[in-house]
Protein backbone atom coordinates (compact mmCIF):
# COMPACT_ATOMS: atom_id res chain seq x y z
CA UNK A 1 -22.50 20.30 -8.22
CA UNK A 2 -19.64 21.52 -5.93
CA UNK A 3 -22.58 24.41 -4.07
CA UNK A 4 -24.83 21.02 -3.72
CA UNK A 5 -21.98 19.01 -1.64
CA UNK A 6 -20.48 22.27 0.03
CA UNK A 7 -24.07 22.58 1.77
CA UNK A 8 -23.93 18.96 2.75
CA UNK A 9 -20.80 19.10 3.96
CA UNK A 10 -21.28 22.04 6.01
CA UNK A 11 -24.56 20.37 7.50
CA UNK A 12 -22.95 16.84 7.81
CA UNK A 13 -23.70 14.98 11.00
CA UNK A 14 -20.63 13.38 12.18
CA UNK A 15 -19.37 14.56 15.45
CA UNK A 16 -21.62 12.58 17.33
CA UNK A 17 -19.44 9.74 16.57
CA UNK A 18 -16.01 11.82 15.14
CA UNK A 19 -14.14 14.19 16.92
CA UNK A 20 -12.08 17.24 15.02
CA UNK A 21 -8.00 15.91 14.68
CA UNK A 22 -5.11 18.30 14.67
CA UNK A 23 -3.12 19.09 11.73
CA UNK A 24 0.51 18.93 13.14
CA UNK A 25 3.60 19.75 11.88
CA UNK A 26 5.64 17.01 10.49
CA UNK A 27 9.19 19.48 11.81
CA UNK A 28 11.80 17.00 11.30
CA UNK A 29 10.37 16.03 7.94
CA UNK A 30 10.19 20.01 6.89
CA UNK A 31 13.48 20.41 7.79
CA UNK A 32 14.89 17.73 5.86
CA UNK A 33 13.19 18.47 2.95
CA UNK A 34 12.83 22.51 2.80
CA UNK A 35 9.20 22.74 3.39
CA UNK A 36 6.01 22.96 5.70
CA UNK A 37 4.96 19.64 6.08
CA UNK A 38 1.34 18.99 7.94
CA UNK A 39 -0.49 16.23 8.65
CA UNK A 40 -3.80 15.99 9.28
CA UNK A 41 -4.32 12.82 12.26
CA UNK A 42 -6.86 11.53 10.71
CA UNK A 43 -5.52 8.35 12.62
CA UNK A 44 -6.42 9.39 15.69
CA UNK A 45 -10.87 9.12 15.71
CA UNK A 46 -12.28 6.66 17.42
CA UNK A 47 -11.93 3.61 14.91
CA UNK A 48 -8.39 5.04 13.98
CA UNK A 49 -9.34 6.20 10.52
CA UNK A 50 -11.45 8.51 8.54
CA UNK A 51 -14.15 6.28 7.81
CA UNK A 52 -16.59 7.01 10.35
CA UNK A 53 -17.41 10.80 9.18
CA UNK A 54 -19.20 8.91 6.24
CA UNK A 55 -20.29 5.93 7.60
CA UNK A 56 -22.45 8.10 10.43
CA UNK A 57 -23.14 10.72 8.27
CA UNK A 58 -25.35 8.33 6.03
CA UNK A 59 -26.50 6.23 9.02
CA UNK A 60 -27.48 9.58 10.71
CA UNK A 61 -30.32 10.17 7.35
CA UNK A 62 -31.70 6.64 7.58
CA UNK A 63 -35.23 6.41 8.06
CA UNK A 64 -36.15 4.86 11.48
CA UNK A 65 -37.42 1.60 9.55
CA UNK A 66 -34.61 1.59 7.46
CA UNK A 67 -32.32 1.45 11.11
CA UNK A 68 -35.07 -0.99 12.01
CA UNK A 69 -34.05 -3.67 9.45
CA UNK A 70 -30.48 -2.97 9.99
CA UNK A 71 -27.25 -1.76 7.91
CA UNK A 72 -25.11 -4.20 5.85
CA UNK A 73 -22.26 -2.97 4.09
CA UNK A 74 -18.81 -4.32 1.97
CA UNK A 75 -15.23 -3.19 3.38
CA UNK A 76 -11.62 -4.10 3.65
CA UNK A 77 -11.22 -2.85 6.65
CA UNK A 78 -12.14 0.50 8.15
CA UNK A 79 -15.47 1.33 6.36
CA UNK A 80 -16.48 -1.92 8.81
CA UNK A 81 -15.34 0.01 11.63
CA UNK A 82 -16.92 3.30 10.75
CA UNK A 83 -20.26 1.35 10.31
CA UNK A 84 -20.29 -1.00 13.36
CA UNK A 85 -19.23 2.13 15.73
CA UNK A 86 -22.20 4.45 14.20
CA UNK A 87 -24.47 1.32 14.66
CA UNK A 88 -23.09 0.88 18.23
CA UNK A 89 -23.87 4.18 18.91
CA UNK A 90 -27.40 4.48 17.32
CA UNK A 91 -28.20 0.72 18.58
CA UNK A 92 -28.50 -0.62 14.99
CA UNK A 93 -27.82 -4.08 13.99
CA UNK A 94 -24.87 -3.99 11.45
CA UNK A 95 -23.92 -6.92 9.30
CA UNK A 96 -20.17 -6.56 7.54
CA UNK A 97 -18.84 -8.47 4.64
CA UNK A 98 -15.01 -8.60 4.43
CA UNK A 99 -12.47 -10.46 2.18
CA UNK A 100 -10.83 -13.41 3.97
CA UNK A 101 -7.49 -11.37 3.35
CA UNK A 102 -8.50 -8.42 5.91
CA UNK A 103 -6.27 -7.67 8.57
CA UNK A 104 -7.23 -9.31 12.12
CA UNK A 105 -6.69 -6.31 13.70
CA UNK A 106 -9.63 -4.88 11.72
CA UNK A 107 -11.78 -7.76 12.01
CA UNK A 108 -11.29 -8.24 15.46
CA UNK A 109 -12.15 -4.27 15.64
CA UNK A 110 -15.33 -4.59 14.28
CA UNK A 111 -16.51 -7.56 16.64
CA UNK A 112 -15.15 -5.64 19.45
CA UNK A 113 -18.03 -2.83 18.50
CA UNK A 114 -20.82 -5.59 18.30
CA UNK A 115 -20.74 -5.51 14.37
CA UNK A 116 -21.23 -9.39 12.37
CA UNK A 117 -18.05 -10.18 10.52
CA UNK A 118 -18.92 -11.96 6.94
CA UNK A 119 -15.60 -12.90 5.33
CA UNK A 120 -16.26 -13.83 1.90
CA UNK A 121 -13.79 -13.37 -1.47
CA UNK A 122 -10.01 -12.46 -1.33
CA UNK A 123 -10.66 -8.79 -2.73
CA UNK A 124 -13.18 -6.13 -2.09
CA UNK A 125 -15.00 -6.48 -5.38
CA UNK A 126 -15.62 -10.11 -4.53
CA UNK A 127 -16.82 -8.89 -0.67
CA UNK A 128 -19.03 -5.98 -2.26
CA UNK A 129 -21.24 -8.57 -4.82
CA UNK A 130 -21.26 -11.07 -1.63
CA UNK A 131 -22.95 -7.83 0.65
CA UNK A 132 -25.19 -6.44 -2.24
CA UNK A 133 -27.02 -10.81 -2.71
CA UNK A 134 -26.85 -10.24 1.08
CA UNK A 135 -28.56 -7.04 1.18
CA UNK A 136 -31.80 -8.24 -1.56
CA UNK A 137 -31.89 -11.32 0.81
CA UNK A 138 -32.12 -10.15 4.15
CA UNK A 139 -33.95 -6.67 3.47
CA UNK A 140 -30.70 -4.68 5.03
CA UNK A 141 -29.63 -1.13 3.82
CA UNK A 142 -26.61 -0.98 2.13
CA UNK A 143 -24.24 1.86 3.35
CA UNK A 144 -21.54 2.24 0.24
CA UNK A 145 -18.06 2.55 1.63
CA UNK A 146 -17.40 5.49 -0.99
CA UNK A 147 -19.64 6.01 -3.68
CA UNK A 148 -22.52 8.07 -1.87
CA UNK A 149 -22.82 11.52 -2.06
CA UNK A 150 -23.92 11.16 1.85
CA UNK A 151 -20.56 9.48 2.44
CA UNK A 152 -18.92 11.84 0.89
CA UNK A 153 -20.27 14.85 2.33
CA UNK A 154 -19.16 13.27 5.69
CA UNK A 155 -15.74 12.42 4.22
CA UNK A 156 -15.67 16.08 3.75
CA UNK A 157 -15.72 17.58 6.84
CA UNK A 158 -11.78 16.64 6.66
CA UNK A 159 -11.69 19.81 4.07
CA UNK A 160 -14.09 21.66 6.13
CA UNK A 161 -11.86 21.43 9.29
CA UNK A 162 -8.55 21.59 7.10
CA UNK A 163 -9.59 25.32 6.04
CA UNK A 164 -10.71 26.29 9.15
CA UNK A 165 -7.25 25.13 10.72
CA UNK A 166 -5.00 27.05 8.42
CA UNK A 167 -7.00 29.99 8.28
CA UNK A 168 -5.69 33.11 5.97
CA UNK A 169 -2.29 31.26 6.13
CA UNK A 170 -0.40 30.30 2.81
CA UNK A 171 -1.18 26.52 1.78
CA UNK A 172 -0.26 25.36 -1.63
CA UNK A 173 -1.53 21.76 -1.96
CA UNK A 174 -3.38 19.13 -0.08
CA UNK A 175 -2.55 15.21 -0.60
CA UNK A 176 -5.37 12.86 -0.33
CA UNK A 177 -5.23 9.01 -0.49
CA UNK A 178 -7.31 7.52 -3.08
CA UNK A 179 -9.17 4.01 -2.95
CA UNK A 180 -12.84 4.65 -3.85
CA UNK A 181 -12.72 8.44 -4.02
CA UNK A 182 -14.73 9.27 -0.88
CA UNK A 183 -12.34 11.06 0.74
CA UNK A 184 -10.53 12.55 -2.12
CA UNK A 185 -14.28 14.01 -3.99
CA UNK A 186 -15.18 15.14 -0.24
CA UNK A 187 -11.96 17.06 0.24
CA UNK A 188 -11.79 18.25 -3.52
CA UNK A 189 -15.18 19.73 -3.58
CA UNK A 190 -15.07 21.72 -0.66
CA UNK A 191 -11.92 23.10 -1.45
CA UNK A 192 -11.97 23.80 -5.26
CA UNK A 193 -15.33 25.83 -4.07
CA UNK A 194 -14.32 27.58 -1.50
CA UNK A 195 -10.28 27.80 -1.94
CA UNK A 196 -9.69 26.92 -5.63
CA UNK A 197 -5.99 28.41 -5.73
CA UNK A 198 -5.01 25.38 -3.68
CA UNK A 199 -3.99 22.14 -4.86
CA UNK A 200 -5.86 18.73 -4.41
CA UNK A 201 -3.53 16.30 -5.68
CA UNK A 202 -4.41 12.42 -5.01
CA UNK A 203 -2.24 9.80 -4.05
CA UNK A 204 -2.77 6.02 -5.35
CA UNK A 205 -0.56 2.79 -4.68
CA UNK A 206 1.05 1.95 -7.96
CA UNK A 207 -0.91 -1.66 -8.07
CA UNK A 208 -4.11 -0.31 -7.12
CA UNK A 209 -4.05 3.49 -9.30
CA UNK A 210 -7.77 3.28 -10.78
CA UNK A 211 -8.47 7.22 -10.49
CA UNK A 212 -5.10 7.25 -12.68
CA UNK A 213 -6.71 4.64 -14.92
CA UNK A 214 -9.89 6.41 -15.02
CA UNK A 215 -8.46 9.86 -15.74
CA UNK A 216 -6.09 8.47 -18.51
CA UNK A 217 -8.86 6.69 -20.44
CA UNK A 218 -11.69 9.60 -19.88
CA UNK A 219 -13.78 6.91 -18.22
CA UNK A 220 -14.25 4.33 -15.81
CA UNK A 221 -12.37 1.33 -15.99
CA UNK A 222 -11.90 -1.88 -13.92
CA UNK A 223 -8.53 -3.25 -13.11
CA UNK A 224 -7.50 -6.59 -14.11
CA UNK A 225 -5.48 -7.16 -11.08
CA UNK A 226 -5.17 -5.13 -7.43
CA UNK A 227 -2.15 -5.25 -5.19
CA UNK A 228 -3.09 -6.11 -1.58
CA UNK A 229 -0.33 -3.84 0.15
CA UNK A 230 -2.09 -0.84 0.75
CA UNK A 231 -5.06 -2.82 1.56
CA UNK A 232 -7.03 -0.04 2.81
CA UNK A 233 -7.73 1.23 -0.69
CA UNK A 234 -7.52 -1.13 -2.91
CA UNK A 235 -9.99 -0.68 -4.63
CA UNK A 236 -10.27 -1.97 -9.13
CA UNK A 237 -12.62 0.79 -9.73
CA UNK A 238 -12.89 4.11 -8.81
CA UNK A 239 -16.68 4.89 -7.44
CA UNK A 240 -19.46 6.42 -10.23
CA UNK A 241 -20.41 9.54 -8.36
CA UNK A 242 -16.89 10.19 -7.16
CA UNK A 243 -15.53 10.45 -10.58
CA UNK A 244 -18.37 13.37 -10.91
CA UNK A 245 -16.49 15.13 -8.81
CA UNK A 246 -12.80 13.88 -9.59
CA UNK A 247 -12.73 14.30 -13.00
CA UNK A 248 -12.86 17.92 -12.99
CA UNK A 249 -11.98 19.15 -9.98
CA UNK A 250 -8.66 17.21 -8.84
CA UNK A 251 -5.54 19.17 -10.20
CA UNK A 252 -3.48 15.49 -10.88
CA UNK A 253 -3.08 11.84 -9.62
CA UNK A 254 0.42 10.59 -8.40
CA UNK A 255 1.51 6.41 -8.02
CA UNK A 256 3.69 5.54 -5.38
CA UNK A 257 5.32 1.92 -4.64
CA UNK A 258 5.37 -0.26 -1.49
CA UNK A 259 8.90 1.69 -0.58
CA UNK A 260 8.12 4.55 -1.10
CA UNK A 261 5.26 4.12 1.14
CA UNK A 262 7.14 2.27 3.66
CA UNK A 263 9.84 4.98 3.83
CA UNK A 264 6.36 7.43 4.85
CA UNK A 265 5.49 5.16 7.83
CA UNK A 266 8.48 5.46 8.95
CA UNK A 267 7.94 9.46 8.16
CA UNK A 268 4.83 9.74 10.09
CA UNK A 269 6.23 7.78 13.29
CA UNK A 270 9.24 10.00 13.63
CA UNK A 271 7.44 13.33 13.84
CA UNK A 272 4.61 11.81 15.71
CA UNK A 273 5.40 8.64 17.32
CA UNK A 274 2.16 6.99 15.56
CA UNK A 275 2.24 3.55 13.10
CA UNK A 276 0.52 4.49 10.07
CA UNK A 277 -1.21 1.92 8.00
CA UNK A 278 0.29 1.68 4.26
CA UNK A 279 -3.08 3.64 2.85
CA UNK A 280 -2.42 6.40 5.64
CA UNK A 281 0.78 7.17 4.43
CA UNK A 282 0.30 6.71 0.69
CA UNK A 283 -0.62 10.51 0.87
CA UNK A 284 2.93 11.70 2.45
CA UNK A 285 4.72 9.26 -0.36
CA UNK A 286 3.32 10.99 -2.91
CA UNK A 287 3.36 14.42 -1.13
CA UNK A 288 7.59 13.67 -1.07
CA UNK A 289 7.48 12.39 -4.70
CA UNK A 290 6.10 15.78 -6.18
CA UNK A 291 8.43 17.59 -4.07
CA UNK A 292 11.15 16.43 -5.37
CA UNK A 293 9.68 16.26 -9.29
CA UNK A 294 8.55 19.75 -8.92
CA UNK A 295 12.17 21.00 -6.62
CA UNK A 296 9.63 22.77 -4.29
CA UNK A 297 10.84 25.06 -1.96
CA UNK A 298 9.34 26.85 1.27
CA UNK A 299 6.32 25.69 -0.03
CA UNK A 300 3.30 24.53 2.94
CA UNK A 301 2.06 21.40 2.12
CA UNK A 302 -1.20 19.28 4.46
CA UNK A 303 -0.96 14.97 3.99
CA UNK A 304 -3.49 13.17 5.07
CA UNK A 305 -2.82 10.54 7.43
CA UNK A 306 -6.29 8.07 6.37
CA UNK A 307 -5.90 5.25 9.24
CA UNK A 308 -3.53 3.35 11.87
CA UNK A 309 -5.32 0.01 11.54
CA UNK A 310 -1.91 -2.44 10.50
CA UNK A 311 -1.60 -5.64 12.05
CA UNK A 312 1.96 -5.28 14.32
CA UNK A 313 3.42 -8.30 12.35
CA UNK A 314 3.41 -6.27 9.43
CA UNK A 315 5.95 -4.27 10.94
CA UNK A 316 8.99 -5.66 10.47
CA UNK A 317 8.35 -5.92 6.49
CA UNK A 318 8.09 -2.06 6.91
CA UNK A 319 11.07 -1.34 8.18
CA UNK A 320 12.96 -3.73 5.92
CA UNK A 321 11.65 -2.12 3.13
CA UNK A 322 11.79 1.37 4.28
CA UNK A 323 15.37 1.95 3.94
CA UNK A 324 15.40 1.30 0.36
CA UNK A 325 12.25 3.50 0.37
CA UNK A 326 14.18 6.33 1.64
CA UNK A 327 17.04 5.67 -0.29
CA UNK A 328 18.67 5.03 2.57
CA UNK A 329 20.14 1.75 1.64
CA UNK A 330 21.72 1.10 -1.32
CA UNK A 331 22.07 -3.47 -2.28
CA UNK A 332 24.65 -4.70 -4.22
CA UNK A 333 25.61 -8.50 -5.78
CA UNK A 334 29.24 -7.98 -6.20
CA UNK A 335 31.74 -10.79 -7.47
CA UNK A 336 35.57 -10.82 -5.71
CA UNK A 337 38.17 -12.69 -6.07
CA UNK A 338 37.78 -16.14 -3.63
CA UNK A 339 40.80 -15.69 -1.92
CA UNK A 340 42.04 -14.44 1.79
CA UNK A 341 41.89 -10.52 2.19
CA UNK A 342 39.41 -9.99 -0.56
CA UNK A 343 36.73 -8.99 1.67
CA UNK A 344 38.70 -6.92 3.89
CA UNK A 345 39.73 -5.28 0.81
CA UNK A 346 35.64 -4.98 -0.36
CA UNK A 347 34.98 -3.39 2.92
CA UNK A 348 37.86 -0.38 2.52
CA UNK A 349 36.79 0.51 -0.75
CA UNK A 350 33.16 1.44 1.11
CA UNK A 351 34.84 3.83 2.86
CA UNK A 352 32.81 4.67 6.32
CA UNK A 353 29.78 3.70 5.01
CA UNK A 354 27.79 1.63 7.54
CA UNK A 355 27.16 -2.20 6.07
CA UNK A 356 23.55 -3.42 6.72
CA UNK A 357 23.64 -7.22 5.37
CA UNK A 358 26.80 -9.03 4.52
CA UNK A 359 25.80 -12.24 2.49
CA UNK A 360 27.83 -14.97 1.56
CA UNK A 361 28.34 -18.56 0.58
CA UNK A 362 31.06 -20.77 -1.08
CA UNK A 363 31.14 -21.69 -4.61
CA UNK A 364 33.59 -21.53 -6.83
CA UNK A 365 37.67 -21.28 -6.19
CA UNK A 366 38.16 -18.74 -8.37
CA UNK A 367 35.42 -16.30 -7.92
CA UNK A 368 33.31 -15.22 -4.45
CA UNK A 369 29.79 -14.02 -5.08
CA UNK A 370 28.70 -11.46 -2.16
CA UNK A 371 25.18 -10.08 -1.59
CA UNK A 372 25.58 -6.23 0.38
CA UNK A 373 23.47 -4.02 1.89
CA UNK A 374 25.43 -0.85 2.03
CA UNK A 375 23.85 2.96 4.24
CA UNK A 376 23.62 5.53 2.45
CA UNK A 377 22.15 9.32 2.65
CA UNK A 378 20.59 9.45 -0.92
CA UNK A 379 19.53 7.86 -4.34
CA UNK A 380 22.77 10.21 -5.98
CA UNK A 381 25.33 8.35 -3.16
CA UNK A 382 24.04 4.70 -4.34
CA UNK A 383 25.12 5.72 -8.41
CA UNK A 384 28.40 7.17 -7.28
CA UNK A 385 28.74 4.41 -4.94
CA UNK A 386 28.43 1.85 -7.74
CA UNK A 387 30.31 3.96 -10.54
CA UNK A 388 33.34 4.07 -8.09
CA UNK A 389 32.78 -0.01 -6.99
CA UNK A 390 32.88 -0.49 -11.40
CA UNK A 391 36.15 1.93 -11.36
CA UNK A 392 37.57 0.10 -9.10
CA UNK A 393 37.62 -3.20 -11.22
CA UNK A 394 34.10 -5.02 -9.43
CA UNK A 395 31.80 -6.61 -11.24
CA UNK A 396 28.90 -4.94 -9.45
CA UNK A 397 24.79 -5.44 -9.81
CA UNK A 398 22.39 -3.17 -8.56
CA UNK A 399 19.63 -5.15 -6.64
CA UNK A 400 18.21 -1.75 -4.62
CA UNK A 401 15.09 -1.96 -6.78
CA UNK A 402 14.92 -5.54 -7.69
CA UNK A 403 11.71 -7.79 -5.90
CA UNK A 404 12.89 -10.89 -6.03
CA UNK A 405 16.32 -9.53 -4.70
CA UNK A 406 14.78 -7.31 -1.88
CA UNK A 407 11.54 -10.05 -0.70
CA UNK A 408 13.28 -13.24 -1.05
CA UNK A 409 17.03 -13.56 -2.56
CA UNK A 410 18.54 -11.65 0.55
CA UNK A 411 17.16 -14.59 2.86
CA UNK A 412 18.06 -17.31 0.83
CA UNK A 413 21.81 -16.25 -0.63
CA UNK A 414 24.22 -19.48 -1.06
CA UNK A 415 22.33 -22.21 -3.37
CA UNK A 416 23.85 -22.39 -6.69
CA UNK A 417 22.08 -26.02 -7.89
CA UNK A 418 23.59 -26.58 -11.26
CA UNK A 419 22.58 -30.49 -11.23
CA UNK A 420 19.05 -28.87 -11.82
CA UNK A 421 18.51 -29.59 -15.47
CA UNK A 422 15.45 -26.93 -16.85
CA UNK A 423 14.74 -25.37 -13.74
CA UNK A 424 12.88 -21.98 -14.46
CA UNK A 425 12.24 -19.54 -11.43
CA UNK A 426 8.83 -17.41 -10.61
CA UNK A 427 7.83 -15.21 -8.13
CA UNK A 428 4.10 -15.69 -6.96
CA UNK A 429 1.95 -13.70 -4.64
CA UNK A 430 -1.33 -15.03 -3.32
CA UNK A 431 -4.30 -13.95 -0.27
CA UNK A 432 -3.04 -15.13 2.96
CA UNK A 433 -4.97 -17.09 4.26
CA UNK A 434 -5.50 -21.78 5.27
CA UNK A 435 -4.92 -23.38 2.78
CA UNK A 436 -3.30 -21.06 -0.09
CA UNK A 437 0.17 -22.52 0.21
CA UNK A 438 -0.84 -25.89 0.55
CA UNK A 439 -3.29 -25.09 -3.28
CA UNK A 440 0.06 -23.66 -4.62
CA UNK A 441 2.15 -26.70 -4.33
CA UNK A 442 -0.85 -29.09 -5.37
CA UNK A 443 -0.76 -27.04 -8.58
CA UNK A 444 2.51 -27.07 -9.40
CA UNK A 445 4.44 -30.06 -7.30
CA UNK A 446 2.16 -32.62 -8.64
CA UNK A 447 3.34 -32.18 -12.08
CA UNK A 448 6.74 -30.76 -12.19
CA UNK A 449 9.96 -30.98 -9.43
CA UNK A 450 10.29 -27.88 -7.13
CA UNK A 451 13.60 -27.44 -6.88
CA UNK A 452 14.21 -24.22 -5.18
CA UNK A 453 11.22 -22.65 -2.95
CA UNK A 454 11.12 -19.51 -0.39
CA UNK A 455 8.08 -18.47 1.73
CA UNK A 456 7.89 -15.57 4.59
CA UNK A 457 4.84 -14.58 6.24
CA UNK A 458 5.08 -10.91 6.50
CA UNK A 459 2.28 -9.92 8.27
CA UNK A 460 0.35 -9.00 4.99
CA UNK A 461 -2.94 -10.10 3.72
CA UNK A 462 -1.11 -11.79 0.73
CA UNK A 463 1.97 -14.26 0.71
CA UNK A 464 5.00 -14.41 -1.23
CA UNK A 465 6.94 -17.31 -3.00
CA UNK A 466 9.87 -17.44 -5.20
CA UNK A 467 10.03 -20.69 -6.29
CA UNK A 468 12.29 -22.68 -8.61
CA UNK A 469 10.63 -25.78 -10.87
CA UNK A 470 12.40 -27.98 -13.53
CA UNK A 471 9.84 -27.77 -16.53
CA UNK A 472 11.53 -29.18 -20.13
CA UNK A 473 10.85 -27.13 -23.32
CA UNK A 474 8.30 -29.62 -24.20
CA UNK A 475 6.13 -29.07 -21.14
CA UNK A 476 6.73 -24.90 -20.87
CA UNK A 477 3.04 -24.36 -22.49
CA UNK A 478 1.31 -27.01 -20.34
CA UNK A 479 3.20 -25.34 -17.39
CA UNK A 480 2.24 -21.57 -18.25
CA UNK A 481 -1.54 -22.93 -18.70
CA UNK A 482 -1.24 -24.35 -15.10
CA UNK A 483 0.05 -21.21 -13.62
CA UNK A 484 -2.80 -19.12 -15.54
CA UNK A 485 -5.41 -21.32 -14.15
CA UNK A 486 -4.08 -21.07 -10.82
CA UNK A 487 -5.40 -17.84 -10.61
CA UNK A 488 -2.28 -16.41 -8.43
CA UNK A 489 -0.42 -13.53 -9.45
CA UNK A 490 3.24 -14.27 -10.65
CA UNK A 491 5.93 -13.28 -12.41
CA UNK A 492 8.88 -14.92 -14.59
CA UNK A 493 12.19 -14.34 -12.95
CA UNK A 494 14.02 -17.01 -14.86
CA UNK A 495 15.94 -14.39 -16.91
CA UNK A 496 16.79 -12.09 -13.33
CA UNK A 497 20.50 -11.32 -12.87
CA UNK A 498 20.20 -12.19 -9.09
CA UNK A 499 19.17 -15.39 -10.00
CA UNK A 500 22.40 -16.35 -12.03
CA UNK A 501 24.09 -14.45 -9.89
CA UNK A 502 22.73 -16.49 -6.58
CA UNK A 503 20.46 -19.40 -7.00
CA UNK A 504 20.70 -20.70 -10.64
């Protein structure tokens, strides 16, 4: 199988449309963490990702009646982009089916190159069945986003350039993103082939792992639910003819979270003054987490940076989150006493630590409830931090890796509400998009009192609530049923510390 894609790899047609990117050195990043960090700026073609090495590679081995009819195909994002700038280029008529949730900037992208935008469905898999009816309808040719071994063989030029770049130099492992698998079977048949001594290791988002799934199980398996963050692979099922490849010739799979990832854009911009997506730095997340499970050492290491196509908005949820991501900022709920000097007092025992948020609100005579954000230089200065905050006679909650602390509380701190008689508090995430919010409070404000509620765009394709609602004992199953038929993603946050601490 692997001499089959090498060939097609090595014949691939894709730099009539792609150009060769650079693999530079990440030096500040190497320096901090004791190894050679590259990345390979695979932000930096044409439609600022990847995609188009498969997307013209297939396009490039359609029959002229088959460009004729025209292309159609299913993405999130920058699969459309590949396809409408290889059917720009070959004057082909390109129809693209996106979920509603898709970032404007991508959408807007794929107009821009004379492709015709279908939004349809709030995930991929709902986008995909939409573009296959489509497809049977209209006569088009379906171009696969990932699972095509023509795709793939253009995805894995990547490798082909990769090995060329670093020559007879030392490289010990390559990090690939993983949505579908293009990119990662390209990458991982090429090398395991030619260069089998070095690692392929792919990367997934924690909400969206199905290679991890997949591998775990021995088979393919669907996802119940997808997290929307790293939108540009999130993906409930990893491709069939990828996991050919993937199952046997990828050395492991590693999960990162939103922080983690955030704390890699902000990674990738300081060594090279570019805004990765959240999928084009989900490679360099979990590139850092195995470097620190493994306590690798002048080791050379290549991540690949997938795409740049993140609406600006979604910046500043980034950068809020990238601290904690970094474990740069430690956040604290921390009861003193409610009297003067106490917070002067708070403040010395921080030493010259830098504070980041200072929260506060009047409650109680007695007792002053304070929500922190504190600097620090590393996870290990956050516990001794908090040990020496306990020995010191605070009562002291760690929040640093709480949601509903980190996306909500810290905007909201100072509403204790104990008139409200059986409130119960949830955290909900749903697609982005007219008339979500306005469904959510139908559901739920028709029936039962909201008494506490907190929305903030952030730029993403989904939005978040925290939202309190006073639901008796008697009406808790009718309530649950509600929420289940909804259809929205939540979570139960009644029995959260913050919320006591906070809100309740």
């Amino acid at each position: 199988m692997l001499e089959s894609y090498v060939k097609q790899i090595l014949n691939a047609k894709v730099y009539e449309a792609a150009i060769e990117t650079p693999l530079d050195e990440a030096s500040s990043l190497s320096a901090r963490i004791g190894n050679r960090i590259l990345i390979k700026r695979e932000d930096l073609q044409p439609v600022f990702s990847f995609k188009l090495r498969g997307a013209y590679n297939k396009m490039a081995h359609l029959t002229e009646a088959q460009k004729k009819a025209g292309v159609i195909c299913a993405s999130a994002g920058n699969h459309a982009q590949g396809i409408a700038e290889a059917a720009r280029l070959m004057k082909v008529k390109a129809t693209i089916v996106m979920p509603v949730t898709t970032p404007d900037i991508k959408v807007n992208s794929v107009r821009a190159r004379g492709g015709k935008v279908v939004l349809f469905g709030d995930s991929f898999d709902v986008a995909f069945a939409h573009a296959i009816k489509l497809q049977e309808e209209q006569g088009l040719t379906f171009v696969h986003p990932y699972d095509d071994e023509l795709v793939i063989a253009g995805q894995g030029t990547v490798a082909r350039e990769i090995i060329h770049q670093i020559g007879s130099n030392n490289l010990d492992a390559i990090f690939v993103p993983v949505g579908g698998g293009g990119l990662a079977a390209g990458i991982a048949a090429y090398v395991k082939y030619l260069r089998p001594d070095i690692k392929v290791i792919g990367v997934e988002y924690e909400e969206s792992a199905c290679l991890a799934a997949a591998l775990k199980s021995g088979k393919r398996s669907t996802l119940k639910e997808v997290g929307l963050f790293a939108d540009g692979i999130a993906v409930a099922q990893i491709g069939k003819e990828t996991f050919k490849i993937l199952k046997y010739h990828i050395d492991e799979v590693i999960t990162v979270s939103a922080d983690q990832i955030c704390a890699s854009i902000k990674d990738i911009f300081d060594d090279t003054r570019s805004v990765a997506e959240p999928a084009g730095a989900t490679a360099l997340a979990g590139m850092k987490k195995y470097i620190d499970r493994e306590s690798a050492q002048g080791q050379t290491f290549i991540s690949i940076c997938s795409g740049a196509n993140m609406n600006f908005d979604r910046l500043r949820y980034v950068a809020e989150r990238a601290q904690v991501g970094e474990h740069h900022e430690a956040i604290f709920a921390v009861t003193i006493n409610e009297k003067p000097g106490s917070f002067k007092r708070f403040i010395s025992h921080l030493g010259k630590r830098s504070v980041t948020e200072f929260n506060y609100r009047y409650n109680d005579s007695k007792d002053a409830q304070i929500f922190v954000g504190i600097k620090i230089s590393s996870d290990e200065e956050r516990s001794d931090l908090l040990q020496r905050l306990t020995d010191d006679g605070y009562a002291v909650l760690d929040l640093t890796h709480n949601e509903a602390a980190k996306t909500h509380v810290r905007h909201m701190v100072g509403g204790h509400a104990p008139q409200a008689q059986d409130e119960r508090l949830y955290r909900f995430e749903f697609p982005e998009r007219p008339g979500a919010l306005l469904k959510f409070l139908n559901a739920l404000g028709g029936h039962w009192n909201i008494s506490l509620f907190h929305y903030r765009n952030h730029g993403a394709a989904y939005g978040k609530v925290l939202s309190g609602v006073q639901v008796p004992k008697s009406d808790l199953k009718a309530f649950k049923k509600e929420l289940d038929n909804l259809g929205y993603r939540y979570w139960d946050e009644t029995d959260n510390p913050v919320y006591s601490a906070f809100l309740g």
